[in-house]
Protein backbone atom coordinates (compact mmCIF):
# COMPACT_ATOMS: atom_id res chain seq x y z
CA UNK A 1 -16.34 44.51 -4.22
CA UNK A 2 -15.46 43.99 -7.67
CA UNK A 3 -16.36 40.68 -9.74
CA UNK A 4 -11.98 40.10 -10.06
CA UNK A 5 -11.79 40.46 -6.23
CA UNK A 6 -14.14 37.46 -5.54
CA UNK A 7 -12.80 35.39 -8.21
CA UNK A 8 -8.96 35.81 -7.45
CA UNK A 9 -9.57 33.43 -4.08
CA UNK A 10 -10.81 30.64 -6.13
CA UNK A 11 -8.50 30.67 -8.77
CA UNK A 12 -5.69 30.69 -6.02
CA UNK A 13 -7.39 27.97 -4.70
CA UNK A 14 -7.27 25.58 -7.88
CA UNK A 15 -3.47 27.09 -8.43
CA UNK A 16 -2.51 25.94 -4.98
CA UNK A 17 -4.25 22.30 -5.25
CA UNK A 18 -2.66 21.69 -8.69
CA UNK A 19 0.69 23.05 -7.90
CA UNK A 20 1.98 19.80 -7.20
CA UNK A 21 -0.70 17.57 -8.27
CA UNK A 22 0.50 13.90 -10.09
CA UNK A 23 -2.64 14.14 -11.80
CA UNK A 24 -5.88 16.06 -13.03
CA UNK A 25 -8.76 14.80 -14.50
CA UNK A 26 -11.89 16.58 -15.97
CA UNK A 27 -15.32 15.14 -15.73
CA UNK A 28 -18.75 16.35 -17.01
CA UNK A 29 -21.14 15.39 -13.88
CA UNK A 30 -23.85 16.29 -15.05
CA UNK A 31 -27.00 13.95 -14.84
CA UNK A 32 -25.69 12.08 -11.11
CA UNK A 33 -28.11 11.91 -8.56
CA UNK A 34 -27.25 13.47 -5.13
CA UNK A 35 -26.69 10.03 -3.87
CA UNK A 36 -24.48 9.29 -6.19
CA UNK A 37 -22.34 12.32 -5.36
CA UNK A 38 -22.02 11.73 -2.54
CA UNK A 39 -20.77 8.02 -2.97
CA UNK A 40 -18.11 9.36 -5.53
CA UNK A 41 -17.10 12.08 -3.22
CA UNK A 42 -16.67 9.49 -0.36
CA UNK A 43 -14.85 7.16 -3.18
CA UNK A 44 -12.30 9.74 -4.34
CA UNK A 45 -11.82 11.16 -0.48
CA UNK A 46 -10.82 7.62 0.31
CA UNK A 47 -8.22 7.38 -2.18
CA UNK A 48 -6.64 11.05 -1.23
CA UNK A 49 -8.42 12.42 -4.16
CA UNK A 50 -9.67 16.21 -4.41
CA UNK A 51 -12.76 16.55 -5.95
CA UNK A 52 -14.18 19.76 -7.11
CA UNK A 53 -16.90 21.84 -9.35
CA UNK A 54 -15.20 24.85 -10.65
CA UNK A 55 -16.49 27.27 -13.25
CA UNK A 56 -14.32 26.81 -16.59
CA UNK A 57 -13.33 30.14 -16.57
CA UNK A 58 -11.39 30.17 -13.29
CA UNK A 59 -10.22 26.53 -14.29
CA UNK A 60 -8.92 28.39 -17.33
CA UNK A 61 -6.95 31.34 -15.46
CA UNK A 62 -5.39 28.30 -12.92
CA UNK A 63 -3.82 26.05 -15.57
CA UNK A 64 -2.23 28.64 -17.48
CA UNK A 65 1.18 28.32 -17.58
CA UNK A 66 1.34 25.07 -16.21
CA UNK A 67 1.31 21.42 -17.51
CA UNK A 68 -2.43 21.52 -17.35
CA UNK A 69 -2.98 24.02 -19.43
CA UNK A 70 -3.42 21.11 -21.91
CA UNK A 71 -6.83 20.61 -20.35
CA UNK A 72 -8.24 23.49 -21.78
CA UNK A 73 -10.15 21.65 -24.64
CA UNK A 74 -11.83 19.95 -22.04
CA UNK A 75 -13.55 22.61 -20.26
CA UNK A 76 -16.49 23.06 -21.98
CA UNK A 77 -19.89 22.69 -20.80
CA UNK A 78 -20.48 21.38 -16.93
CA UNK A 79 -17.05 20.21 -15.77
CA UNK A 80 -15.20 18.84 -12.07
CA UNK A 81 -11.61 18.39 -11.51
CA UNK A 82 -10.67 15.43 -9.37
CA UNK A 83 -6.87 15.72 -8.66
CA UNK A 84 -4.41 13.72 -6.82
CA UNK A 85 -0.84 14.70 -5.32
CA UNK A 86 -0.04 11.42 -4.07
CA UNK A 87 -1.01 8.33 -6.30
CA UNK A 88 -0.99 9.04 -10.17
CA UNK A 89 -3.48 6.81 -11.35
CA UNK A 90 -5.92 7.31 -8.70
CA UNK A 91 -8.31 9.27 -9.97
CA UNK A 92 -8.71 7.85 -13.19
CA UNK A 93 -9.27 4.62 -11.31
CA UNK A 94 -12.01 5.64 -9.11
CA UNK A 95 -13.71 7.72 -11.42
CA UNK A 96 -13.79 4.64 -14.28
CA UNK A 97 -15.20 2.17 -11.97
CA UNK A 98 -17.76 4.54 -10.62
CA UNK A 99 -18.39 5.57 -14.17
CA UNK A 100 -19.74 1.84 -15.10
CA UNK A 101 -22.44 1.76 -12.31
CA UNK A 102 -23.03 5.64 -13.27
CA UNK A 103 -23.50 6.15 -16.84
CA UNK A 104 -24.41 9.66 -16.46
CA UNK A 105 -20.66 10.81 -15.35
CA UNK A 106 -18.83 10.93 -18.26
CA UNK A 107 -15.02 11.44 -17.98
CA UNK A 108 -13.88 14.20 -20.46
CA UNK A 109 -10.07 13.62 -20.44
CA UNK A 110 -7.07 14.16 -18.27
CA UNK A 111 -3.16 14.81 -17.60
CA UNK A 112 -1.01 12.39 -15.68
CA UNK A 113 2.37 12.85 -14.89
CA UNK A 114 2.66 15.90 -17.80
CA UNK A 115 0.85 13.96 -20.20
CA UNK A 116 -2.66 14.48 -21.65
CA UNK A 117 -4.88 11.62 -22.46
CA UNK A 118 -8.50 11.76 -23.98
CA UNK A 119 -11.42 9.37 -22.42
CA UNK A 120 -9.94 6.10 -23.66
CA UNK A 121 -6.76 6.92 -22.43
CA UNK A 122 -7.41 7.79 -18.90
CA UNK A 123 -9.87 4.74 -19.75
CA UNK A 124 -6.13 2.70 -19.98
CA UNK A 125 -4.63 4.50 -17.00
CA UNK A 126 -7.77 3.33 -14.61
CA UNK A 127 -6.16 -0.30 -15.62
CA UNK A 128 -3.03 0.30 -13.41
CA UNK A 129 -3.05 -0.72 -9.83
CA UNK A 130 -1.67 1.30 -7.38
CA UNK A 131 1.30 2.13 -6.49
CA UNK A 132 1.37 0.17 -3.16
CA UNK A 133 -0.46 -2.48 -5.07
CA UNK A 134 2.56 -2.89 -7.33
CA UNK A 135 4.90 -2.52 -4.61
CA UNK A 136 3.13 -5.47 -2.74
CA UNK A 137 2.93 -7.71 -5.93
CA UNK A 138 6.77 -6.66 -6.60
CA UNK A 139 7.18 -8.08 -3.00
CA UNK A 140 5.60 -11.13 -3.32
CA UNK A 141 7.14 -11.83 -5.92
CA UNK A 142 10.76 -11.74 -4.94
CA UNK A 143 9.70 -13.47 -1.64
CA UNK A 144 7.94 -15.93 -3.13
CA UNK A 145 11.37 -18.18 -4.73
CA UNK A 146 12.63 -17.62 -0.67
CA UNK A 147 9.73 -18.95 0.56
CA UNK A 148 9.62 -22.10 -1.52
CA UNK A 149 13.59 -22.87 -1.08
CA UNK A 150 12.64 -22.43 3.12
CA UNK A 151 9.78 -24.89 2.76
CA UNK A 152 11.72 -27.46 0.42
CA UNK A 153 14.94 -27.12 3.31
CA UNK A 154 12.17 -27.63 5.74
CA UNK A 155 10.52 -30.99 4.41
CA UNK A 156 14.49 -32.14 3.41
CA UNK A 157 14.96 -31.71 7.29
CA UNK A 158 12.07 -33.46 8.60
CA UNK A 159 12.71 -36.20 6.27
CA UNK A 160 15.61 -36.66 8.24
CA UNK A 161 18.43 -34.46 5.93
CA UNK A 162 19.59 -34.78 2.56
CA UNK A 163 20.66 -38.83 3.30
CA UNK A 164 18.15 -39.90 0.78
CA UNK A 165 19.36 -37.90 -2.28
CA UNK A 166 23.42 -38.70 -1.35
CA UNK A 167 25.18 -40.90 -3.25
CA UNK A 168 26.57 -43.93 -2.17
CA UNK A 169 30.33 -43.57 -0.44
CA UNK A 170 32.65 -46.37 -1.92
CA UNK A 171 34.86 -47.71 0.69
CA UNK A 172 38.01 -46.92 -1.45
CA UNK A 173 37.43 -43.29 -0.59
CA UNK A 174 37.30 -43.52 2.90
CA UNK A 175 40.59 -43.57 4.26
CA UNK A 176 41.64 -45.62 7.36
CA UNK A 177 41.91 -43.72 10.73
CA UNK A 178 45.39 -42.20 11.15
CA UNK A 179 46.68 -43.56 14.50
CA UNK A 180 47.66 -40.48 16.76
CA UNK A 181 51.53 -40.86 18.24
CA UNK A 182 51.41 -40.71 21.89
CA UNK A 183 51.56 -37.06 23.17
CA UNK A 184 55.17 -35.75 24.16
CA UNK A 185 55.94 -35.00 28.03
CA UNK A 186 57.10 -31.44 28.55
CA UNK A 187 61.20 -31.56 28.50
CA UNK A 188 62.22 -30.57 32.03
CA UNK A 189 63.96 -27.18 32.44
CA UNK A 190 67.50 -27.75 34.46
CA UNK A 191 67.61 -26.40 37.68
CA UNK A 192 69.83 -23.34 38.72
């Protein structure tokens, strides 16, 4: 078999996990311990992340023509791909906090949502919760001013209703009862 025939499956392979990926991010992995492989793997599976050592060259042959073909600075020397379909800022998260208790993995840059950002930047990115984070704090927030006006109608109600905050009724304003006329008998229809 010829050396294009075994390559073509695995640079179908990267094409078909970065077709519709949110993000792709490069690292250089050299120097991690097996253990610690294995903790990042776990850390990025977790998250919905794909995580994968690729040779540049077939990284190279994937990107082209798409929006991470901007990566292609980044390939050089020893280099994984962690990419994520579903949550953008994913990977950059998990790889930057595993990146402080492993100082050996060293993130080489990235593209999220079309755009390509160097160490620091992904660096920045790993700084924005998720997406159902945000959606939970966006939640809490709006039910937050609900939840205070229920408790404050709550203690108002138990204090017996609002009779402590009205204002005093003066007796001019309170009219007298109307007396109610006495209630007519049904007229009689004549008899045929």
């Amino acid at each position: 078999m010829a050396k294009v025939e075994l390559k073509a499956p695995i640079v179908a392979e990267i094409s078909e996990n970065i077709k519709d990926a949110d993000s792709v991010v490069v690292v250089d992995y050299r120097g991690l311990t097996v253990e610690q492989d294995t903790r990042l793997r776990k850390a990025l599976r977790e998250e919905g992340v794909t995580y994968k050592v690729y040779k540049n060259t077939f990284i190279n042959f994937a990107i082209k023509g798409t929006d991470f073909e901007q990566l292609a600075p980044y390939l050089e020397g020893p280099s994984a791909i962690a990419i994520s379909k579903s949550d953008a800022t994913a990977p950059a998260r998990v790889l930057a906090k595993f990146a402080k208790e492993a100082d050996k993995l060293e993130i080489k840059g990235g593209v999220v949502e079309g755009t390509l950002y160097d160490a620091k930047g992904i660096a920045g990115i790993a700084t924005i919760p998720s997406r159902d984070q945000l959606i939970s704090k966006l939640l809490g927030s709006l039910q937050s001013p609900i939840t205070n006006f229920a408790r404050v109608m709550k203690q108002l109600a138990e204090k017996g209703g609002a009779s402590a905050t009205e204002a005093p009724v003066k007796e001019e304003a309170v009219a007298a009862p109307v007396e109610e006329a006495p209630a007519e008998a049904p007229a009689e229809t004549p008899a045929e």
